[in-house]
N, C-alpha and C. Protein backbone atom coordinates (compact mmCIF):
# COMPACT_ATOMS: atom_id res chain seq x y z
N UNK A 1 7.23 -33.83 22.14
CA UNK A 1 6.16 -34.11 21.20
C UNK A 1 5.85 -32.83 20.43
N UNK A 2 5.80 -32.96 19.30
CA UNK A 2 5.40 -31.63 18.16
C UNK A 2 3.85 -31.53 18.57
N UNK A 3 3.91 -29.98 18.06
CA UNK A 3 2.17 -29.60 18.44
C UNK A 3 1.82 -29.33 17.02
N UNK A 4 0.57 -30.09 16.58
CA UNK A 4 0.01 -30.29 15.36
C UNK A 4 -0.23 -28.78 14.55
N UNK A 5 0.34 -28.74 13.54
CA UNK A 5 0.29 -27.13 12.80
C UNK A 5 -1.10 -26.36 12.87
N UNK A 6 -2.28 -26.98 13.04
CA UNK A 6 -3.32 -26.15 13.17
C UNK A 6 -3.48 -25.84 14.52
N UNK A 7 -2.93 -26.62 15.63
CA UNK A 7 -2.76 -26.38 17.00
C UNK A 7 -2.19 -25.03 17.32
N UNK A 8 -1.16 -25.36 16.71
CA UNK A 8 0.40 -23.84 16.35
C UNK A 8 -0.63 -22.75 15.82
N UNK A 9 -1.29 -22.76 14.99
CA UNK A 9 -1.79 -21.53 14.86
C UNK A 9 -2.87 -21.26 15.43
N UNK A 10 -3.70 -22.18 16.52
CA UNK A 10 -4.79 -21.62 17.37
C UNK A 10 -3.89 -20.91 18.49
N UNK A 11 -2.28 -21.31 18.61
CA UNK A 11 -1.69 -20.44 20.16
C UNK A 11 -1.27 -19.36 19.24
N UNK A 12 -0.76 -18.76 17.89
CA UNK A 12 -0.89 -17.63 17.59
C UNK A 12 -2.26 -16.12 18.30
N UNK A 13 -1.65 -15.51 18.48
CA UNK A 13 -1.98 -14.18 19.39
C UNK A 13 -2.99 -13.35 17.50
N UNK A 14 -4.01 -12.86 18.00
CA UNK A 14 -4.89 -12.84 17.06
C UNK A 14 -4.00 -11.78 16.48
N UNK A 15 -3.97 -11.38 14.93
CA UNK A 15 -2.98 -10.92 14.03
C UNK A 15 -3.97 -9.39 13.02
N UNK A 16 -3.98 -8.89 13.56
CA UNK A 16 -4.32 -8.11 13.12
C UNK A 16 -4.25 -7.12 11.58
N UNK A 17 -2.84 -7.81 11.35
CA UNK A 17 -2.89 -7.81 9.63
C UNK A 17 -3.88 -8.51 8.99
N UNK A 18 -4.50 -9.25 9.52
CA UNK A 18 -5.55 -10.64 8.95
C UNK A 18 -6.75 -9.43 8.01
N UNK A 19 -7.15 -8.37 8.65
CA UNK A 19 -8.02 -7.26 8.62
C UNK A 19 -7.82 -6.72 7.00
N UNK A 20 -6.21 -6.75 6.33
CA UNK A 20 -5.82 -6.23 5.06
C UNK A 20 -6.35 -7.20 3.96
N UNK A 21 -6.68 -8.56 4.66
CA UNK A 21 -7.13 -9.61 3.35
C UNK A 21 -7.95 -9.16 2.15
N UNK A 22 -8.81 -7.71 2.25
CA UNK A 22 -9.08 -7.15 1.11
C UNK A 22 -8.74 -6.85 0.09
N UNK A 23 -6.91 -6.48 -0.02
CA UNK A 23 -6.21 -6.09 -0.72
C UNK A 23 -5.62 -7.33 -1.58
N UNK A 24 -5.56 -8.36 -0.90
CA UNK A 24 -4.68 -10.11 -1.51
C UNK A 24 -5.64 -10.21 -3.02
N UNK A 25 -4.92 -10.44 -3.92
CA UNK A 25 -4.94 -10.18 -5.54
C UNK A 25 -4.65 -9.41 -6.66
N UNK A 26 -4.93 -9.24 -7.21
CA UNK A 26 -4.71 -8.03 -8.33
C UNK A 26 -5.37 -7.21 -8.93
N UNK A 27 -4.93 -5.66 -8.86
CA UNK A 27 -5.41 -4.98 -8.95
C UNK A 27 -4.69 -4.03 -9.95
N UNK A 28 -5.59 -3.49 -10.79
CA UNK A 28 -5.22 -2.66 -12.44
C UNK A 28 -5.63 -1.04 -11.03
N UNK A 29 -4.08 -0.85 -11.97
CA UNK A 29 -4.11 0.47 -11.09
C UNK A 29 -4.21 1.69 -12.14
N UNK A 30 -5.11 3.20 -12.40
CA UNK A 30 -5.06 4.21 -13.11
C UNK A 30 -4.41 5.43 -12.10
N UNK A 31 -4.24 6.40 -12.68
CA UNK A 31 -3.94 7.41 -11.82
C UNK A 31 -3.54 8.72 -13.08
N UNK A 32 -4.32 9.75 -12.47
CA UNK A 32 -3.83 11.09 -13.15
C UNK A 32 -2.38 11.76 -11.85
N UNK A 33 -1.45 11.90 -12.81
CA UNK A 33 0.04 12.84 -11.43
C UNK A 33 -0.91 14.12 -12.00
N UNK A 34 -0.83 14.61 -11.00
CA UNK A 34 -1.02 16.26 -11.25
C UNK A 34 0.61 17.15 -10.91
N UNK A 35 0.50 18.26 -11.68
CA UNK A 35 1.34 19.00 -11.50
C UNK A 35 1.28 19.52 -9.95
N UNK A 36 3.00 19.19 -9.79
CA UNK A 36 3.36 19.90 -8.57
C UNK A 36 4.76 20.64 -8.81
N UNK A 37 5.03 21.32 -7.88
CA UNK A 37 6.20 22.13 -7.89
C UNK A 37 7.63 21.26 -8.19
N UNK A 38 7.82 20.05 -8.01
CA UNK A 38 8.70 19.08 -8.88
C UNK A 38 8.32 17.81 -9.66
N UNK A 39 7.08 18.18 -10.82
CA UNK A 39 6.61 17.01 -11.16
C UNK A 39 5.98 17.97 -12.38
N UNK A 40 5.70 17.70 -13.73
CA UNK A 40 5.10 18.53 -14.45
C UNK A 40 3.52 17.86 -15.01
N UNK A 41 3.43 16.65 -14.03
CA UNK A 41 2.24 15.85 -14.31
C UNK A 41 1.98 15.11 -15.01
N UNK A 42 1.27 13.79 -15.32
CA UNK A 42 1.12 13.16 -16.79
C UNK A 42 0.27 11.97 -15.92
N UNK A 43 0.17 10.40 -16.55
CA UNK A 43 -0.78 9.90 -16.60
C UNK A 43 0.36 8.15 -15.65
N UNK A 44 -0.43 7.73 -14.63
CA UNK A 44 0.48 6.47 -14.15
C UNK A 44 -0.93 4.82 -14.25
N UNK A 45 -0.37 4.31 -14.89
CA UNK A 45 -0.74 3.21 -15.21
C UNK A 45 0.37 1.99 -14.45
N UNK A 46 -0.34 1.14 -13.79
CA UNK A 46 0.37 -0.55 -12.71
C UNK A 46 -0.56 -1.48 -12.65
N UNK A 47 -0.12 -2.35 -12.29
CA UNK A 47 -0.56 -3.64 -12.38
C UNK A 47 -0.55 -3.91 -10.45
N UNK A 48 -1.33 -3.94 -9.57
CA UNK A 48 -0.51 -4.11 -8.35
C UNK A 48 -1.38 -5.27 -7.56
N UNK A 49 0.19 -6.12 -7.27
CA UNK A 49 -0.70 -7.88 -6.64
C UNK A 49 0.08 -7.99 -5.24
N UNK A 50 -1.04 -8.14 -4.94
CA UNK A 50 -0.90 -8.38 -3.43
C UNK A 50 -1.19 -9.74 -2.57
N UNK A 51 -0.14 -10.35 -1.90
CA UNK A 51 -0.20 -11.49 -1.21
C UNK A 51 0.64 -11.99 -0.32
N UNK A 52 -0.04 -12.81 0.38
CA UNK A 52 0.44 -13.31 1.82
C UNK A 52 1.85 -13.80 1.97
N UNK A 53 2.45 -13.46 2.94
CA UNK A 53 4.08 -13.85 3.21
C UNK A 53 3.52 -15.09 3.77
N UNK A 54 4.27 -16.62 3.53
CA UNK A 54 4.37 -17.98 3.81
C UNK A 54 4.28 -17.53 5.65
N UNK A 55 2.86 -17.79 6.34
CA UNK A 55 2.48 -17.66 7.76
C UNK A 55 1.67 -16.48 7.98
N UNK A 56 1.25 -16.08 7.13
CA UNK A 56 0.37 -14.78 7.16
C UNK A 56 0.17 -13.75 8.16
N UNK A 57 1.08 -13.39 8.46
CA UNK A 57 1.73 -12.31 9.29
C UNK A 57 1.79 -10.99 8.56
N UNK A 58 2.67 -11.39 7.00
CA UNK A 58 3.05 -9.57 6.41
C UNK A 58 2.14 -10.28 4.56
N UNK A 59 2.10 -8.83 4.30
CA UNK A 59 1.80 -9.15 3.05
C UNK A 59 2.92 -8.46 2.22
N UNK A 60 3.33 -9.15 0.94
CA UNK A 60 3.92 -8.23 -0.21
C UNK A 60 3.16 -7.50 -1.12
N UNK A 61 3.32 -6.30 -1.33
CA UNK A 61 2.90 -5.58 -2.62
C UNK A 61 4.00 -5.63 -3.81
N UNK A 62 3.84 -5.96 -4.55
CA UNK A 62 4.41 -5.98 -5.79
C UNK A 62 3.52 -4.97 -6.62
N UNK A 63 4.23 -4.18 -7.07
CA UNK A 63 4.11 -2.81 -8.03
C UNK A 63 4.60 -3.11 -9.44
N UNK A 64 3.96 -2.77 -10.97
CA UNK A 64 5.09 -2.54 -11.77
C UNK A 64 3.74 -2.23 -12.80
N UNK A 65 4.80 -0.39 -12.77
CA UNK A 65 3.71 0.91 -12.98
C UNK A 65 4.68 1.43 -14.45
N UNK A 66 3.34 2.35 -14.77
CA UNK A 66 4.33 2.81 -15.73
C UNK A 66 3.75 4.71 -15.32
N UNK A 67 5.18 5.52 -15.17
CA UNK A 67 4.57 6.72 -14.71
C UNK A 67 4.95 7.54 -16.65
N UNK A 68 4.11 8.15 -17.12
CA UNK A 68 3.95 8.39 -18.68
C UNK A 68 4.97 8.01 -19.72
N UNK A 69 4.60 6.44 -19.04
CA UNK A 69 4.86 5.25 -20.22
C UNK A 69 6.80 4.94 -20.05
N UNK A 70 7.29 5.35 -18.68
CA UNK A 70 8.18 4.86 -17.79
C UNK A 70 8.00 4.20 -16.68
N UNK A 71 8.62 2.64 -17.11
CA UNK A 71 8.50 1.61 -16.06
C UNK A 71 9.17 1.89 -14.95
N UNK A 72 8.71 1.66 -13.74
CA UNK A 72 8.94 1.43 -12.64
C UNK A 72 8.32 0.35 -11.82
N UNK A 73 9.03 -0.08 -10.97
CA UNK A 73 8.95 -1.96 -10.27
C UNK A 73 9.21 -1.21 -9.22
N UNK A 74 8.08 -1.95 -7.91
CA UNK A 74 8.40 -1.84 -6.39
C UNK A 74 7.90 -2.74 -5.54
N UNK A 75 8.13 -2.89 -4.66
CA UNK A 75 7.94 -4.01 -3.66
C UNK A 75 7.60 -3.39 -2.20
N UNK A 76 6.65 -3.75 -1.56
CA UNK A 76 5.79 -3.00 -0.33
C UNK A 76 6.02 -4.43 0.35
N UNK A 77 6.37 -4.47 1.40
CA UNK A 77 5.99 -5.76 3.22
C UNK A 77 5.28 -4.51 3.99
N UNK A 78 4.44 -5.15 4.24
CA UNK A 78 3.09 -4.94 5.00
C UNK A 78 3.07 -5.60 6.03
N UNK A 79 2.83 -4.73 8.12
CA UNK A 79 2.85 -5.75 8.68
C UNK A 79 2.69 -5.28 9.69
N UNK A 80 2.49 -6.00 11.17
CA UNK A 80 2.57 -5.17 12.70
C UNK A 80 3.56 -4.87 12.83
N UNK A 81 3.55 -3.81 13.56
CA UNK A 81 5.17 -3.48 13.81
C UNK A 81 4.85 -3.88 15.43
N UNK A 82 6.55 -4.44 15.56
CA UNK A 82 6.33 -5.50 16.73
C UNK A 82 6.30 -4.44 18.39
N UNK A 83 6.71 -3.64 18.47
CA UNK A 83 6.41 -2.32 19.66
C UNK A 83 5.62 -1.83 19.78
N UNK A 84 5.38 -1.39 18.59
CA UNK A 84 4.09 -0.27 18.02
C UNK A 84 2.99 -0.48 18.16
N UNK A 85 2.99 -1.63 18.01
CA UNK A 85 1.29 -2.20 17.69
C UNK A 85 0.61 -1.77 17.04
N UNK A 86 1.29 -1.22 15.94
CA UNK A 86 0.46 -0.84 14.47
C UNK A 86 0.92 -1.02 13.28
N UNK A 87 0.05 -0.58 12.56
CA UNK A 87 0.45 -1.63 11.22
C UNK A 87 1.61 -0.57 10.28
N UNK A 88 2.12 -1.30 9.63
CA UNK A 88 3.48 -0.21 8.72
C UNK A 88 3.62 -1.10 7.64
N UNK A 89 4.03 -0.02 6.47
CA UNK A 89 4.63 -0.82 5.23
C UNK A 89 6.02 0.09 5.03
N UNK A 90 6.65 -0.71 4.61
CA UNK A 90 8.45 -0.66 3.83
C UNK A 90 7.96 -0.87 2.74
N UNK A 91 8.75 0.32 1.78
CA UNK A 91 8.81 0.16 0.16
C UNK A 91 10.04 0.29 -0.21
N UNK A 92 10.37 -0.65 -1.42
CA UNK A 92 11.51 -0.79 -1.84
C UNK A 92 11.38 -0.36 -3.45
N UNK A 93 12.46 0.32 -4.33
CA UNK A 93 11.84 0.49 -5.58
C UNK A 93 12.94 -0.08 -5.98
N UNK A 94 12.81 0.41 -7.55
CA UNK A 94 14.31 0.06 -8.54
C UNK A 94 15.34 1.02 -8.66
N UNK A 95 15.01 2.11 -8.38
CA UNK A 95 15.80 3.41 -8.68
C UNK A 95 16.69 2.85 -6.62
N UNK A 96 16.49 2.26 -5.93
CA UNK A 96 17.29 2.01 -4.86
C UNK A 96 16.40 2.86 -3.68
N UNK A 97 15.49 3.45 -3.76
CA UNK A 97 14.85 4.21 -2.77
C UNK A 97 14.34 3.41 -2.01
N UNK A 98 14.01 3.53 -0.32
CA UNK A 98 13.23 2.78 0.16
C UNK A 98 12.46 3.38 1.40
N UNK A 99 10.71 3.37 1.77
CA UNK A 99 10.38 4.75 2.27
C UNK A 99 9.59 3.69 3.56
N UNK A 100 9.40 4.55 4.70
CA UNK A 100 8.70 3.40 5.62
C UNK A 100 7.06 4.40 6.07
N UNK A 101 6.68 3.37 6.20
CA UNK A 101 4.95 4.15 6.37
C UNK A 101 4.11 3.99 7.57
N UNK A 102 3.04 4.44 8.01
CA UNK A 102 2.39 4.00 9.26
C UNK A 102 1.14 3.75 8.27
N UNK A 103 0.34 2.80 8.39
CA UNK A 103 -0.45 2.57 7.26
C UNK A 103 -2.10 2.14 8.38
N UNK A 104 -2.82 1.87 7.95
CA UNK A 104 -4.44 1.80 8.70
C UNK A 104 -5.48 1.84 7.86
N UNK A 105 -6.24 0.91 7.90
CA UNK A 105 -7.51 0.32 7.36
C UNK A 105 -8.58 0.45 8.45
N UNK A 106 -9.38 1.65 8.14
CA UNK A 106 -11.09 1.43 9.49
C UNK A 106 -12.23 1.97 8.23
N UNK A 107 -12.96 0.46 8.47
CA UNK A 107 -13.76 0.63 7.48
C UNK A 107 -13.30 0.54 6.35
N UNK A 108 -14.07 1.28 5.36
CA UNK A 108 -13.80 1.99 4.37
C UNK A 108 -12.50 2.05 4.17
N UNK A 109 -11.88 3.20 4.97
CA UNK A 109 -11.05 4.02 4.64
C UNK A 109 -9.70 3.55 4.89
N UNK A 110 -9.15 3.85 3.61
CA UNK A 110 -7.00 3.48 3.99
C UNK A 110 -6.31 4.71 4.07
N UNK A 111 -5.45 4.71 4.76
CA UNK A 111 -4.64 5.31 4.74
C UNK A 111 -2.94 5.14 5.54
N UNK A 112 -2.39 5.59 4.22
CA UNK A 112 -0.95 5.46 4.24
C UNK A 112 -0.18 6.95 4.72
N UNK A 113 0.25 6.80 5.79
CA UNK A 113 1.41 8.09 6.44
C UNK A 113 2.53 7.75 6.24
N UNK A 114 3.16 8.65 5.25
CA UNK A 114 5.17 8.86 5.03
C UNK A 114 5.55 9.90 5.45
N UNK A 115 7.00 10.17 5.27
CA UNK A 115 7.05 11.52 5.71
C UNK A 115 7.52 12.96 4.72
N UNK A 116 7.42 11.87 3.66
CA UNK A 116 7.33 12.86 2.57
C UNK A 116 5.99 13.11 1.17
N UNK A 117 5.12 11.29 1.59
CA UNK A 117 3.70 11.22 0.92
C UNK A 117 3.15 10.71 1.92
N UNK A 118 2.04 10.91 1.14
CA UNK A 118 0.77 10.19 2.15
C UNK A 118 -0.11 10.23 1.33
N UNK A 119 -1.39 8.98 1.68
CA UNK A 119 -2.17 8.82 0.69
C UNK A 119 -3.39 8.32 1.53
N UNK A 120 -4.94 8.81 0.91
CA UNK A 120 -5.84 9.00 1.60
C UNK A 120 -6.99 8.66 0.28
N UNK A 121 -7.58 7.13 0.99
CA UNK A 121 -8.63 6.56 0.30
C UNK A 121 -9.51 6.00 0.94
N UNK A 122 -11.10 5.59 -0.09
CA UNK A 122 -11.96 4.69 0.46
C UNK A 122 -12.16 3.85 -0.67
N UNK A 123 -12.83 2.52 -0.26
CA UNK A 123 -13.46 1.13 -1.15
C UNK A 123 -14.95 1.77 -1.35
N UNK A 124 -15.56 1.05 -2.08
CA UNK A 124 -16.64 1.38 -2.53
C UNK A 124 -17.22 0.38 -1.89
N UNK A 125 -18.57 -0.16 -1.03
CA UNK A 125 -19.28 -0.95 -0.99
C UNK A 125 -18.92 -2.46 -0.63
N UNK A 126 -18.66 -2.54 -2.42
CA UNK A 126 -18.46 -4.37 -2.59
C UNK A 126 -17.07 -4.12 -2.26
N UNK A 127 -16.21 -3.26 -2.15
CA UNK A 127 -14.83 -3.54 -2.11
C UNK A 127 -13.69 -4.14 -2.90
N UNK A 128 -14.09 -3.54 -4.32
CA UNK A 128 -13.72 -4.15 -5.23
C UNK A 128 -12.84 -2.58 -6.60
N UNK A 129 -13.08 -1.58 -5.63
CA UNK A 129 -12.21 -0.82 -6.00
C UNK A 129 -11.89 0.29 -4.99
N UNK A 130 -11.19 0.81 -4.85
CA UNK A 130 -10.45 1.73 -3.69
C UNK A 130 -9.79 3.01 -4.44
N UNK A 131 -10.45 4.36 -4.52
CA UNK A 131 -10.28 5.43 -5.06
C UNK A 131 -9.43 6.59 -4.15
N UNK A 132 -8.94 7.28 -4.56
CA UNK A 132 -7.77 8.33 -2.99
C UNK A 132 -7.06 8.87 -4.12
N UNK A 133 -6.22 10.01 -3.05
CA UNK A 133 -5.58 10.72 -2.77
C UNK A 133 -4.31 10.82 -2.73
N UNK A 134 -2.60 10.60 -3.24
CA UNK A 134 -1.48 10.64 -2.95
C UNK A 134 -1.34 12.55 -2.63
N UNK A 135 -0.42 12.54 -1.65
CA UNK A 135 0.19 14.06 -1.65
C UNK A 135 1.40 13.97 -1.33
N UNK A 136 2.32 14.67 -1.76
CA UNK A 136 3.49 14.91 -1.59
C UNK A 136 3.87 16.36 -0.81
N UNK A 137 4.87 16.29 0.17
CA UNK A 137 5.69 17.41 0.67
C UNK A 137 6.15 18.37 0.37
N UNK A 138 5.90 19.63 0.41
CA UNK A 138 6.80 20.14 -0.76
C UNK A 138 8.18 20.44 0.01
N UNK A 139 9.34 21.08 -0.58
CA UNK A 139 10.40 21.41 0.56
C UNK A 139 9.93 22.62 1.55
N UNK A 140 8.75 23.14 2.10
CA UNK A 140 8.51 24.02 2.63
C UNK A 140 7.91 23.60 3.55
N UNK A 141 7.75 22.35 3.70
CA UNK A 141 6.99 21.38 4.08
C UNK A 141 5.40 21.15 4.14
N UNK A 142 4.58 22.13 3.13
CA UNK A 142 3.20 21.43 3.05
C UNK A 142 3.12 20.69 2.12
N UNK A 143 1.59 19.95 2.30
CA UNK A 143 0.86 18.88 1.68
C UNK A 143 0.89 19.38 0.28
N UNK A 144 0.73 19.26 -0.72
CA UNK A 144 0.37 19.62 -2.30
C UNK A 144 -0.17 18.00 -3.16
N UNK A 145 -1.56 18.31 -3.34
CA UNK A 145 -1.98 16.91 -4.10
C UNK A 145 -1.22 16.52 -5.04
N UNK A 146 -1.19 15.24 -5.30
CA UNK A 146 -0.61 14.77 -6.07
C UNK A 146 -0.46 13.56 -7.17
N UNK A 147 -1.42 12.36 -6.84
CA UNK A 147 -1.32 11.52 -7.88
C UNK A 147 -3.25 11.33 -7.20
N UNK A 148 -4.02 11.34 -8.49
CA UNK A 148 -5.56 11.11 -8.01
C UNK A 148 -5.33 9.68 -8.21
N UNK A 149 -5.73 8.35 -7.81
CA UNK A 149 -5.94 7.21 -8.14
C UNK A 149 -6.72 6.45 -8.26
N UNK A 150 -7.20 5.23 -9.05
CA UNK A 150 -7.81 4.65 -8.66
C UNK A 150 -7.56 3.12 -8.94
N UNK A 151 -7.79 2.11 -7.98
CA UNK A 151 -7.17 1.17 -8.20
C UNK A 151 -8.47 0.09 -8.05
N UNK A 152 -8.51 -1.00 -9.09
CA UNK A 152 -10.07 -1.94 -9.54
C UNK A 152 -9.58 -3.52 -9.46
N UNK A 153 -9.95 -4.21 -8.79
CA UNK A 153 -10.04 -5.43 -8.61
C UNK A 153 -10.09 -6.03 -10.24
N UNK A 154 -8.82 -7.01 -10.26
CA UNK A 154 -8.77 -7.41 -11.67
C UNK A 154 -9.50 -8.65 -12.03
């Protein structure tokens, strides 16, 4: 005998991605790059929509930015990682790159760990915009700021 689909998801094990539902929609993204030791700085403008994988387990980010008025397209899965028991995103771009992250939402505050960026933000209140921090690695291996952002509920 089949077990009725809302049944199936009361024996689902509570999902802790459920917590990211802040991010599901679209969001007009600004950002000043600041100069870094391989970047000479300029201005990044995206469009970035976010939504549920069919069983709401991972989410996709869909990206498509323009870094000073050069397009770039990327794609983020968002999700538990099944050992770990914490949350991670995979990014995929167009140029073929693809970077993996340890990522965390408390409160307020997001933040994304790579091992060559990392990015460090909070929501405002209503939660309807989320302002931070990108930094990049340098080859010496410190932090050096790097893209200010801010990203507004469309």
């Amino acid at each position: 005998m089949a077990v009725p689909a809302r049944r199936r998801r009361s024996l689902l094990p509570p999902n802790p991605v459920s917590k990211l539902e802040v991010f599901i929609g679209t969001w007009n993204t600004t950002g000043n790059v600041l100069k870094t030791d391989v970047n000479p700085g300029g201005t990044l403008i995206a469009t970035d929509s976010y939504r549920w994988l069919h069983g709401g387990r991972f989410i996709v980010h869909d990206v498509d930015a323009r870094f000073d008025g050069k397009p770039t397209r990327s794609m983020e899965v968002i999700g538990l990682h099944p050992t770990r028991k914490e949350l991670f995103a995979t990014s995929y771009d167009d140029q073929g790159v693809s970077e993996h992250f340890k990522v965390a939402l408390s409160g307020r505050r997001w933040t994304i760990d790579g091992q060559s960026v990392r990015f460090e933000g909070s929501f405002d209140s209503a939660r309807t915009r989320l302002a931070g921090l990108w930094e990049l690695k340098t080859g010496r291996g410190r932090w050096q700021p790097w893209i200010d952002l801010v990203l507004e509920r469309a």
